[in-house]
N, C-alpha and C. Protein backbone atom coordinates (compact mmCIF):
# COMPACT_ATOMS: atom_id res chain seq x y z
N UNK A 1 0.84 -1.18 0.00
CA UNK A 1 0.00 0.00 0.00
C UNK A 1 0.89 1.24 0.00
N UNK A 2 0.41 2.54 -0.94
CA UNK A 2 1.06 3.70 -1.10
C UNK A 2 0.92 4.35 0.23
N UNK A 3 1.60 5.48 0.52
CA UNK A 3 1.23 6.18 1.26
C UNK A 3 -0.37 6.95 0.94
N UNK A 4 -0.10 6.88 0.02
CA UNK A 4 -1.62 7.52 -0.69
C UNK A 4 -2.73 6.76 -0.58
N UNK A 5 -2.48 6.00 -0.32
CA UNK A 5 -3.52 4.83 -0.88
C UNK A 5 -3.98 4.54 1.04
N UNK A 6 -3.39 4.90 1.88
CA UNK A 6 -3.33 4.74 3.11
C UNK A 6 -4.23 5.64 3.77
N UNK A 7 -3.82 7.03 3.13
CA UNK A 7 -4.47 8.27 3.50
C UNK A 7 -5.63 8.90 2.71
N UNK A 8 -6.04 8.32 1.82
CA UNK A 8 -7.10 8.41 1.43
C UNK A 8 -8.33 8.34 2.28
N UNK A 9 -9.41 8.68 1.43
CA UNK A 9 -10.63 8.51 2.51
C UNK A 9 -11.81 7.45 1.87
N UNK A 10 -11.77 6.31 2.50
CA UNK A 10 -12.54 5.13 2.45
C UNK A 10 -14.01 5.62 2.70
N UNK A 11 -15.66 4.99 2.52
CA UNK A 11 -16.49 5.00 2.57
C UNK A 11 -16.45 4.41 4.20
N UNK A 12 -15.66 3.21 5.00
CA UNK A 12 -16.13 2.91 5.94
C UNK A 12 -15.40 4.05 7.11
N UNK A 13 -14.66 5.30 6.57
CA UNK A 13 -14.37 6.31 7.14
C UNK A 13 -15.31 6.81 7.96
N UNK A 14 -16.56 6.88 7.18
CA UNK A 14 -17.49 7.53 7.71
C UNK A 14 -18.72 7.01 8.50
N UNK A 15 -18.52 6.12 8.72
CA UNK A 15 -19.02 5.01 9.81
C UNK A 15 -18.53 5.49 11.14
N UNK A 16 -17.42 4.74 10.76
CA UNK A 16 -16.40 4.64 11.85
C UNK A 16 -15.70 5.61 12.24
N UNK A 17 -15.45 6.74 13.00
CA UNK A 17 -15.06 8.22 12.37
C UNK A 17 -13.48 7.81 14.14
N UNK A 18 -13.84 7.48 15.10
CA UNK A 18 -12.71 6.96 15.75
C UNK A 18 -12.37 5.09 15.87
N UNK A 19 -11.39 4.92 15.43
CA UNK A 19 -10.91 3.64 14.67
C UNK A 19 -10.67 3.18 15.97
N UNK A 20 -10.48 1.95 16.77
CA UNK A 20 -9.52 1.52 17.51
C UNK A 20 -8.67 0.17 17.03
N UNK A 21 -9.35 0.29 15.85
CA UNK A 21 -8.48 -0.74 14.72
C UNK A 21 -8.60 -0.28 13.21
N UNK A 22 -7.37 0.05 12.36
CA UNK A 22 -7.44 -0.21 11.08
C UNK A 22 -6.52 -0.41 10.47
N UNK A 23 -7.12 -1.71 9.26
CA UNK A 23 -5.84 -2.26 8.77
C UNK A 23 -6.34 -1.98 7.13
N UNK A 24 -4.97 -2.04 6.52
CA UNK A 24 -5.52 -1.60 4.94
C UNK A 24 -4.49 -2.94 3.99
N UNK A 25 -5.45 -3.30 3.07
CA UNK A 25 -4.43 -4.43 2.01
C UNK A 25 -4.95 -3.91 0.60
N UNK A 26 -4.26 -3.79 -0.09
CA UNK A 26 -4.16 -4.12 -1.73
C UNK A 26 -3.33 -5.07 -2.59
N UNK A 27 -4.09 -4.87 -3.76
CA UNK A 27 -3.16 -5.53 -4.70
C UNK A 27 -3.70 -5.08 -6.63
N UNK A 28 -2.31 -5.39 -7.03
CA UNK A 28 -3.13 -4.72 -8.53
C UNK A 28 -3.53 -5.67 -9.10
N UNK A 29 -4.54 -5.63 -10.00
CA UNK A 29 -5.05 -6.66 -10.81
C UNK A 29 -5.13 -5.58 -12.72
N UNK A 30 -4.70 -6.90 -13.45
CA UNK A 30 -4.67 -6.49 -14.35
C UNK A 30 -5.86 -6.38 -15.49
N UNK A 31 -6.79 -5.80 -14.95
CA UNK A 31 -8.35 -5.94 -15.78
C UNK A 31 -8.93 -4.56 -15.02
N UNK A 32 -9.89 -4.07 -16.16
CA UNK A 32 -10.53 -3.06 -15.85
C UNK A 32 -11.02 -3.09 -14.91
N UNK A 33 -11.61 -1.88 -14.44
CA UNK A 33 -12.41 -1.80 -13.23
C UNK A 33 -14.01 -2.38 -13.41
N UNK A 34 -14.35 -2.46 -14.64
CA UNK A 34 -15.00 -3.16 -14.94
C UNK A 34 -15.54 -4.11 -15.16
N UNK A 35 -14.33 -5.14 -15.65
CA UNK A 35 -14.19 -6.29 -15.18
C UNK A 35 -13.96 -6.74 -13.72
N UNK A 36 -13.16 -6.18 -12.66
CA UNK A 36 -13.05 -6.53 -11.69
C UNK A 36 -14.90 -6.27 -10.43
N UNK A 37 -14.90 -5.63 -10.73
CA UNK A 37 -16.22 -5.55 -10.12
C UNK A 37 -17.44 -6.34 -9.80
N UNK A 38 -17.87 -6.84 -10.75
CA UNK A 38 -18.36 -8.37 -10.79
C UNK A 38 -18.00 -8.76 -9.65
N UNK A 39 -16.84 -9.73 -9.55
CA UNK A 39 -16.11 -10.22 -8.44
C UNK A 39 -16.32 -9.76 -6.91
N UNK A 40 -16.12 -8.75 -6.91
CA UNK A 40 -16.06 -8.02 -5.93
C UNK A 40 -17.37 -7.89 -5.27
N UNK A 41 -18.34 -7.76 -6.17
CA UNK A 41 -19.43 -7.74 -5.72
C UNK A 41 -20.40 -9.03 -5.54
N UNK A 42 -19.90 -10.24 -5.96
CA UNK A 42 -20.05 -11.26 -5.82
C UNK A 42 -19.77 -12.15 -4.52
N UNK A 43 -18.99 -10.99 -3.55
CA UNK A 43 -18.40 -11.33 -1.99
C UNK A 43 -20.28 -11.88 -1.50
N UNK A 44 -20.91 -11.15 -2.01
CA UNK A 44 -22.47 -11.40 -1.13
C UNK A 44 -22.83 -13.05 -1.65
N UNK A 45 -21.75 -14.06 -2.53
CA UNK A 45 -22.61 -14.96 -2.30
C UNK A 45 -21.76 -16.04 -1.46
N UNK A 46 -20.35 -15.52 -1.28
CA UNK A 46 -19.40 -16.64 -0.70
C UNK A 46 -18.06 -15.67 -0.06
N UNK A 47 -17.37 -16.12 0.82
CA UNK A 47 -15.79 -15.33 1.58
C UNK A 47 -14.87 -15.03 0.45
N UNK A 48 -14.76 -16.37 -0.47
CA UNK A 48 -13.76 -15.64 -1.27
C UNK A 48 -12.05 -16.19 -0.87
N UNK A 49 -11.99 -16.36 0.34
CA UNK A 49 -10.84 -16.35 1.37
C UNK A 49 -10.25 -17.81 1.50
N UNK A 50 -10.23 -18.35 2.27
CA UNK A 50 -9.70 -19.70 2.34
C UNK A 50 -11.09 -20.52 2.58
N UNK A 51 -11.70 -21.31 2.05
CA UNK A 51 -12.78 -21.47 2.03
C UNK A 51 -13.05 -22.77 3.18
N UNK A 52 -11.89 -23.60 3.21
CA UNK A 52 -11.73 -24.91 4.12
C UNK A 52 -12.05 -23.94 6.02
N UNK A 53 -11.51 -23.06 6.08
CA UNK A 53 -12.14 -21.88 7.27
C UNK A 53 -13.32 -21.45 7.02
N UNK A 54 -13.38 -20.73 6.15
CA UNK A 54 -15.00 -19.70 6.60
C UNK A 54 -15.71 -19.80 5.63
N UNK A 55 -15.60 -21.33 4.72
CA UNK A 55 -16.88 -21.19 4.08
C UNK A 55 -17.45 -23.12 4.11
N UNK A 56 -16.45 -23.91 5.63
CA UNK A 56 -16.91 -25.05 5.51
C UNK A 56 -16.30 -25.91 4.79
N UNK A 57 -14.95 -25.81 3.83
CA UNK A 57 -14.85 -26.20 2.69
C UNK A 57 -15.50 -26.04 1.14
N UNK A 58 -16.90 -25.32 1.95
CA UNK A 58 -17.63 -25.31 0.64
C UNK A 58 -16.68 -24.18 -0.52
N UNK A 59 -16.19 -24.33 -2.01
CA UNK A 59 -15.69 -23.99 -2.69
C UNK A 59 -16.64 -22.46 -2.97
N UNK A 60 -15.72 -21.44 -3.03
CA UNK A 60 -16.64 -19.83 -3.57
C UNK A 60 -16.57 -20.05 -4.71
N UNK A 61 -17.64 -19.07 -5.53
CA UNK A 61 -17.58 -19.67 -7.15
C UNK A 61 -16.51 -19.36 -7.47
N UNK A 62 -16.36 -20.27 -8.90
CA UNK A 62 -15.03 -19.99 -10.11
C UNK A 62 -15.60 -19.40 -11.04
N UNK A 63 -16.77 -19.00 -11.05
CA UNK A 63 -17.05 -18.12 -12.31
C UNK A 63 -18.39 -17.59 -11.83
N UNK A 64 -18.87 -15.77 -12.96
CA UNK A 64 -19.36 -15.24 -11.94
C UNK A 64 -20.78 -15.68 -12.21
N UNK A 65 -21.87 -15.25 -11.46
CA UNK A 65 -23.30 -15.46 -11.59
C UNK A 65 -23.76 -14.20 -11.48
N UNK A 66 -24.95 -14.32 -12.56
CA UNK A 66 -25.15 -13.12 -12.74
C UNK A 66 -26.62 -12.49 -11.48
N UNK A 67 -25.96 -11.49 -10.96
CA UNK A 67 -26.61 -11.10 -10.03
C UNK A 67 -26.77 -9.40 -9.93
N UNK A 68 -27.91 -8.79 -9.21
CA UNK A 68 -28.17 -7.90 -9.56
C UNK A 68 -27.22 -7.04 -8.81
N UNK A 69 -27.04 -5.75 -8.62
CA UNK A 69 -25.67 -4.47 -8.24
C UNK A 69 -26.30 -4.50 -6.63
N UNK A 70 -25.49 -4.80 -5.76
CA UNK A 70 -25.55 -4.77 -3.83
C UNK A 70 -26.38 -3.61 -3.90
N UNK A 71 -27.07 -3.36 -2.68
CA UNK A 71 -27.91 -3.00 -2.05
C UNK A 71 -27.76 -2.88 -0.80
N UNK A 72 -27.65 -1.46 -0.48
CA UNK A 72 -27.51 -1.13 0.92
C UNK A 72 -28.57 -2.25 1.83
N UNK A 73 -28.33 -2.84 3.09
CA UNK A 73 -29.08 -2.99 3.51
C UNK A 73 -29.54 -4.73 3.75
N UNK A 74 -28.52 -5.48 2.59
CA UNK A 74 -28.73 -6.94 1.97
C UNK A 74 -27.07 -7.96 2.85
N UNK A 75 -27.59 -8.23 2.98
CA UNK A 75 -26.96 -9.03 3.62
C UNK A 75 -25.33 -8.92 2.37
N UNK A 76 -23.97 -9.22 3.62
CA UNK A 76 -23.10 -8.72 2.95
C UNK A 76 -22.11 -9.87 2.20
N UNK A 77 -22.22 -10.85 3.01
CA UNK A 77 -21.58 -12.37 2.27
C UNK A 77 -22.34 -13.36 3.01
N UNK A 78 -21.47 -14.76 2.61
CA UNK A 78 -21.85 -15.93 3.10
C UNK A 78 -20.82 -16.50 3.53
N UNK A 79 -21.05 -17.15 4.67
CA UNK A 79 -20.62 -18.49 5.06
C UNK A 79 -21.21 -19.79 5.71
N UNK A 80 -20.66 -20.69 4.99
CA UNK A 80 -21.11 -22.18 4.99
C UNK A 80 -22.92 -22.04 4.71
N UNK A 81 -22.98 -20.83 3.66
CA UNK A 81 -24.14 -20.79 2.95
C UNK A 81 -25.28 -19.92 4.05
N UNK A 82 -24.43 -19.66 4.98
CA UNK A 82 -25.33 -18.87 5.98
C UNK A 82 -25.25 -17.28 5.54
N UNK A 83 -25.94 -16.07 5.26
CA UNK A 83 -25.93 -14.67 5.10
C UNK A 83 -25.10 -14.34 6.35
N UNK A 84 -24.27 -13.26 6.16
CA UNK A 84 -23.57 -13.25 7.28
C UNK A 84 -23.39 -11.68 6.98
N UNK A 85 -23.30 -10.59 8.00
CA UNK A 85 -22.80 -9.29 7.78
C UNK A 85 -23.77 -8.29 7.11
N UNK A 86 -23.80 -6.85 7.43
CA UNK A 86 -24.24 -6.19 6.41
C UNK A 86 -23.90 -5.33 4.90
N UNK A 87 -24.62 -5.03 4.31
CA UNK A 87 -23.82 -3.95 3.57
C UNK A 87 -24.99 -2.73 3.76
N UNK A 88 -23.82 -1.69 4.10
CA UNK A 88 -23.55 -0.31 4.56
C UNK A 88 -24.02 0.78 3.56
N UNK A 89 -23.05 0.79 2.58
CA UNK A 89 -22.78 1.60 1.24
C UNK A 89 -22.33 0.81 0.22
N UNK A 90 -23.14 1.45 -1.26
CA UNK A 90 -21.96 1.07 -2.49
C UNK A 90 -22.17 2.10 -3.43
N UNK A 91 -20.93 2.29 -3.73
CA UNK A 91 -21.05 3.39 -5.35
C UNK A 91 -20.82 2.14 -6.53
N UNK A 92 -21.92 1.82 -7.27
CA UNK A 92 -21.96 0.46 -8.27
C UNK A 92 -20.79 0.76 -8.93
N UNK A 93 -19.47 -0.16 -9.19
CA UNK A 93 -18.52 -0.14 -9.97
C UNK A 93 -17.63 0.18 -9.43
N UNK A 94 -17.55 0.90 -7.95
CA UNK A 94 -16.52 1.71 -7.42
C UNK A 94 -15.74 1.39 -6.03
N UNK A 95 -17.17 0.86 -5.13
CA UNK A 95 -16.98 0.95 -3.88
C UNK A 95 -17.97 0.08 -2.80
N UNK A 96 -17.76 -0.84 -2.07
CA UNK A 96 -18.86 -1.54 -1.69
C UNK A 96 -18.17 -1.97 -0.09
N UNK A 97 -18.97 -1.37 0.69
CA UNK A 97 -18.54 -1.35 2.07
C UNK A 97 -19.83 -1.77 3.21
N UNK A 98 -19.29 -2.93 3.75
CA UNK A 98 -20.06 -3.95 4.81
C UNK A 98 -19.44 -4.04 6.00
N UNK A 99 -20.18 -4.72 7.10
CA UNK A 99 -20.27 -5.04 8.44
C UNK A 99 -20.22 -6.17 8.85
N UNK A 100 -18.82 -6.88 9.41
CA UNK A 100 -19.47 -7.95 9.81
C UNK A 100 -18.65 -8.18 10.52
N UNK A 101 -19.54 -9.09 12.00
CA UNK A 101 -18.38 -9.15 13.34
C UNK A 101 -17.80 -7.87 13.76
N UNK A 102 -18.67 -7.05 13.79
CA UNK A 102 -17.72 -6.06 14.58
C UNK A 102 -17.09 -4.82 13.86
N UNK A 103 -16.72 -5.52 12.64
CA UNK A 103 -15.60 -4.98 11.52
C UNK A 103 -16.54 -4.17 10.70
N UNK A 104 -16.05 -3.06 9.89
CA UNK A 104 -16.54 -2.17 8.64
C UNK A 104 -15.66 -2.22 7.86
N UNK A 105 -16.09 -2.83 6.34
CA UNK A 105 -14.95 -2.37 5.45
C UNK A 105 -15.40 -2.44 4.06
N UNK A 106 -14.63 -1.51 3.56
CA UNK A 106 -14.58 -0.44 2.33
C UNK A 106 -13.65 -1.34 1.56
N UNK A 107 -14.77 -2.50 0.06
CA UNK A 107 -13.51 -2.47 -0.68
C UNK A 107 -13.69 -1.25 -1.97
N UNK A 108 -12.30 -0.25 -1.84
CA UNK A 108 -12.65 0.36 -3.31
C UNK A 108 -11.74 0.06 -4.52
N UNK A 109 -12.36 0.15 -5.85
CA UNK A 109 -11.62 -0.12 -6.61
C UNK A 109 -11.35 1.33 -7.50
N UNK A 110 -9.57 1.18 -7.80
CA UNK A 110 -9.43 2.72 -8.22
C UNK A 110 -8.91 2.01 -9.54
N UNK A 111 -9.08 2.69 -10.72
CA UNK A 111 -8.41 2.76 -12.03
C UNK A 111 -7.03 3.85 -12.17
N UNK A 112 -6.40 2.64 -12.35
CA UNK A 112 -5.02 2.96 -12.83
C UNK A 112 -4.90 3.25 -14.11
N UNK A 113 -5.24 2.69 -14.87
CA UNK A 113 -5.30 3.05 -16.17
C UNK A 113 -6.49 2.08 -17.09
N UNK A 114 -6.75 2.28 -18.25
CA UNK A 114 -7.87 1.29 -18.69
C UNK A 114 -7.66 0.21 -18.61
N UNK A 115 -6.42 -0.85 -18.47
CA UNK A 115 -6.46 -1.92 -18.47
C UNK A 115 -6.14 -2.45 -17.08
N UNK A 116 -5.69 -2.04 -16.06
CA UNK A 116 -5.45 -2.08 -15.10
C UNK A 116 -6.06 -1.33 -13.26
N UNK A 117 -6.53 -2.38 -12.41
CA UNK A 117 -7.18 -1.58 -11.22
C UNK A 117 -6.65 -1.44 -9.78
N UNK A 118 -6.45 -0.99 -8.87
CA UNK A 118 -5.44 -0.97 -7.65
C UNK A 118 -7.36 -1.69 -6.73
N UNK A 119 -7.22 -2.63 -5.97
CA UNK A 119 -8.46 -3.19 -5.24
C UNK A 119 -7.76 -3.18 -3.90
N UNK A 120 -8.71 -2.16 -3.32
CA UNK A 120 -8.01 -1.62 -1.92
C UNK A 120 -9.29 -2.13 -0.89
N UNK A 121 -8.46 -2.50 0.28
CA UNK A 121 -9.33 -2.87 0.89
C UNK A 121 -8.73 -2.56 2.51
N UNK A 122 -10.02 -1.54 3.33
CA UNK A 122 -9.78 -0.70 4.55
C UNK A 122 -10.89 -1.50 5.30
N UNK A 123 -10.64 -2.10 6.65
CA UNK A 123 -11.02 -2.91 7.46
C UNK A 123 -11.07 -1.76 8.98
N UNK A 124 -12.03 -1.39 9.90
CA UNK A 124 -11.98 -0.47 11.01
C UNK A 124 -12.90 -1.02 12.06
N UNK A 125 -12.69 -0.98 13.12
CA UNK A 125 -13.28 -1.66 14.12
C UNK A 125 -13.35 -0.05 15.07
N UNK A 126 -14.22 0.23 16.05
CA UNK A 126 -14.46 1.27 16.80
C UNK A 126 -14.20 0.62 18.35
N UNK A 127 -14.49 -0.42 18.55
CA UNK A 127 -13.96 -1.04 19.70
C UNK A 127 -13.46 -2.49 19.68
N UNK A 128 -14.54 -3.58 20.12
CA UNK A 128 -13.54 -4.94 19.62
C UNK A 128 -12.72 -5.58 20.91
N UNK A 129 -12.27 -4.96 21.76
CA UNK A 129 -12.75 -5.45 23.17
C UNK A 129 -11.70 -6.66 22.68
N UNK A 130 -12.06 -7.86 22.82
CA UNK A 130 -11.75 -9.36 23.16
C UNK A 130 -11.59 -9.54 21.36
N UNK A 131 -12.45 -9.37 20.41
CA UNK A 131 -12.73 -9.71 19.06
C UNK A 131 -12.07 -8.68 18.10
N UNK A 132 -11.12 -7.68 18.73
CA UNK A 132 -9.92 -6.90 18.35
C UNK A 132 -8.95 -7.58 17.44
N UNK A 133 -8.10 -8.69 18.47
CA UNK A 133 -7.09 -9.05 18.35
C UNK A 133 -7.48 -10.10 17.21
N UNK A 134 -8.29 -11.10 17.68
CA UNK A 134 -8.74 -11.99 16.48
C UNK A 134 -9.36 -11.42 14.82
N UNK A 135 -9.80 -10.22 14.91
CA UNK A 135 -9.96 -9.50 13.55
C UNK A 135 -9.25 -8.93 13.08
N UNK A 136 -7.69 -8.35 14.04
CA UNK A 136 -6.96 -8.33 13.11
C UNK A 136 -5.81 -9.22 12.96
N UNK A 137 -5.56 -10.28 13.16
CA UNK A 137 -5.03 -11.57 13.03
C UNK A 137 -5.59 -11.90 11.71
N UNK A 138 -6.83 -12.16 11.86
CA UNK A 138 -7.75 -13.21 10.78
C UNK A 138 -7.76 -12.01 9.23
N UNK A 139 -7.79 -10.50 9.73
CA UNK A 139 -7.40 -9.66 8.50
C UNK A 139 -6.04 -10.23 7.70
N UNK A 140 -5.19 -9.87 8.69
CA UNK A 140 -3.78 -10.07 8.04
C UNK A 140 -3.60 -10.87 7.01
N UNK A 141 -4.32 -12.43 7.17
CA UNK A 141 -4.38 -14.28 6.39
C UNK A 141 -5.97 -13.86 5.29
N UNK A 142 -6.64 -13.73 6.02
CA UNK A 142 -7.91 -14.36 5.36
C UNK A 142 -7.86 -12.98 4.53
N UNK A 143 -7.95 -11.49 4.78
CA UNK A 143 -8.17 -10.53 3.45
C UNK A 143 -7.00 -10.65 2.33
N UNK A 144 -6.04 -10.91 3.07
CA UNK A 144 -4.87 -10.90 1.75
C UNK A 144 -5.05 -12.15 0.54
N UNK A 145 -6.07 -13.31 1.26
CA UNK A 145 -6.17 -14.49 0.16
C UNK A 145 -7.45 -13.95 -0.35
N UNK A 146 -8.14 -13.26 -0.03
CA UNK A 146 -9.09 -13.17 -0.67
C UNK A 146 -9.19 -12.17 -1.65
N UNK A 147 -8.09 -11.31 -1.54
CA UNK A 147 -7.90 -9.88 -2.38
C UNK A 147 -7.11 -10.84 -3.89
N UNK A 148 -6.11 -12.02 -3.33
CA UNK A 148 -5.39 -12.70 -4.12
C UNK A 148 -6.66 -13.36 -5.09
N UNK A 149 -6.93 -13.56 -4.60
CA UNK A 149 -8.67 -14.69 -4.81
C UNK A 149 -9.37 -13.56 -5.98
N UNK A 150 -9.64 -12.77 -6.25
CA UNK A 150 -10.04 -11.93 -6.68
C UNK A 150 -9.61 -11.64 -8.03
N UNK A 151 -8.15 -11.25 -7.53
CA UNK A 151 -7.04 -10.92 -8.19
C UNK A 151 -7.39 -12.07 -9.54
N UNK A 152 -7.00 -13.31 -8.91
CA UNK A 152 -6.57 -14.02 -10.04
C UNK A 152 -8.17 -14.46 -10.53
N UNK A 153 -9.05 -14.92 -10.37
CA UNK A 153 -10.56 -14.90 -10.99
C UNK A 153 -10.62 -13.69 -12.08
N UNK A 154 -10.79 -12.86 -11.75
CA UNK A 154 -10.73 -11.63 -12.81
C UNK A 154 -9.60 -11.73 -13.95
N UNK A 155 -8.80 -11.83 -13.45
CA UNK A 155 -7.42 -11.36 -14.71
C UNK A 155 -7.69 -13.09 -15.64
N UNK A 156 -8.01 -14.18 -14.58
CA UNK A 156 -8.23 -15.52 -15.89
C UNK A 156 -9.59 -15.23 -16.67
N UNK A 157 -10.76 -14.23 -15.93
CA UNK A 157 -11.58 -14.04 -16.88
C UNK A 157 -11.26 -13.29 -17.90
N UNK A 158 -10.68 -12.66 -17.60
CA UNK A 158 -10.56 -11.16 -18.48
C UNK A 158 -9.55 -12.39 -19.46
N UNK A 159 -8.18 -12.91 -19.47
CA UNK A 159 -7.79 -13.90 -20.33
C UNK A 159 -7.90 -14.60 -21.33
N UNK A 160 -9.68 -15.07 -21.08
CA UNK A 160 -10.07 -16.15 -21.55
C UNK A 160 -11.19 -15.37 -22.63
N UNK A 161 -10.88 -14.17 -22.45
CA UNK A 161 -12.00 -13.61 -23.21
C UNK A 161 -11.54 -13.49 -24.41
């Protein structure tokens, strides 16, 4: 992560306005922001993450389904097929920021250039008590595979096209 990319101002900024946790991950992916989005917004049907943890083993899709643009208000993912979390905010194509366990987070996607997107992702907790330490542990492993997770779904779609 840039310094820029650090100090920017996330959608779950404004939730959360004193942090007593925040952690930030990216990574670039080589497909439009357009293409990447899909994906991203597809978190509402599975983790995405290591799936043998938080989704049961059950496998997140390998390809996307077509589903309609998040909705404040709709439940924000799944695990082991259970709705889990909320969603908060989304700017369709841009920005889609949920609740869950405690946690708020903002993934946004910025365009680097037309063929290429920076998928940033800001995680903030306001207290967290006991479920602090374990969210940001489980950030560190589980968002970085899932940003990877992302990463590579998109760029083999975009590939194969």
């Amino acid at each position: 992560m840039s310094d820029e990319e650090v100090a920017r101002h996330y959608p779950c900024d404004d939730i959360v306005t004193a942090p007593a946790l925040q952690a930030w991950r990216g990574v670039t992916v080589d497909v439009a922001r357009t293409r990447l989005w899909p994906w991203v917004s597809q978190i509402r049907l599975a983790p995405y993450s290591y799936d043998w943890i938080d989704n049961l083993g059950r496998t997140s899709p390998r390809d996307l389904v077509s589903m309609p643009e998040p909705v404040v208000g709709e439940h924000f993912t799944r695990a082991a097929t259970r709705p889990c979390g909320t969603i908060l905010a989304v700017t369709p194509g841009t920005s889609l920021t949920g609740r869950i366990l405690g946690a708020v987070m903002s993934y946004d996607l910025v365009a680097v250039d037309e063929h290429t997107t920076r998928l940033l992702l800001k995680v903030v907790m306001s207290g967290g008590g006991v479920t602090r330490p374990v969210i940001s542990i489980g950030d560190l492993v589980m968002a970085r595979r899932q940003l990877l997770n992302f990463k590579r779904l998109a760029e083999r779609g975009a590939r194969g096209r």
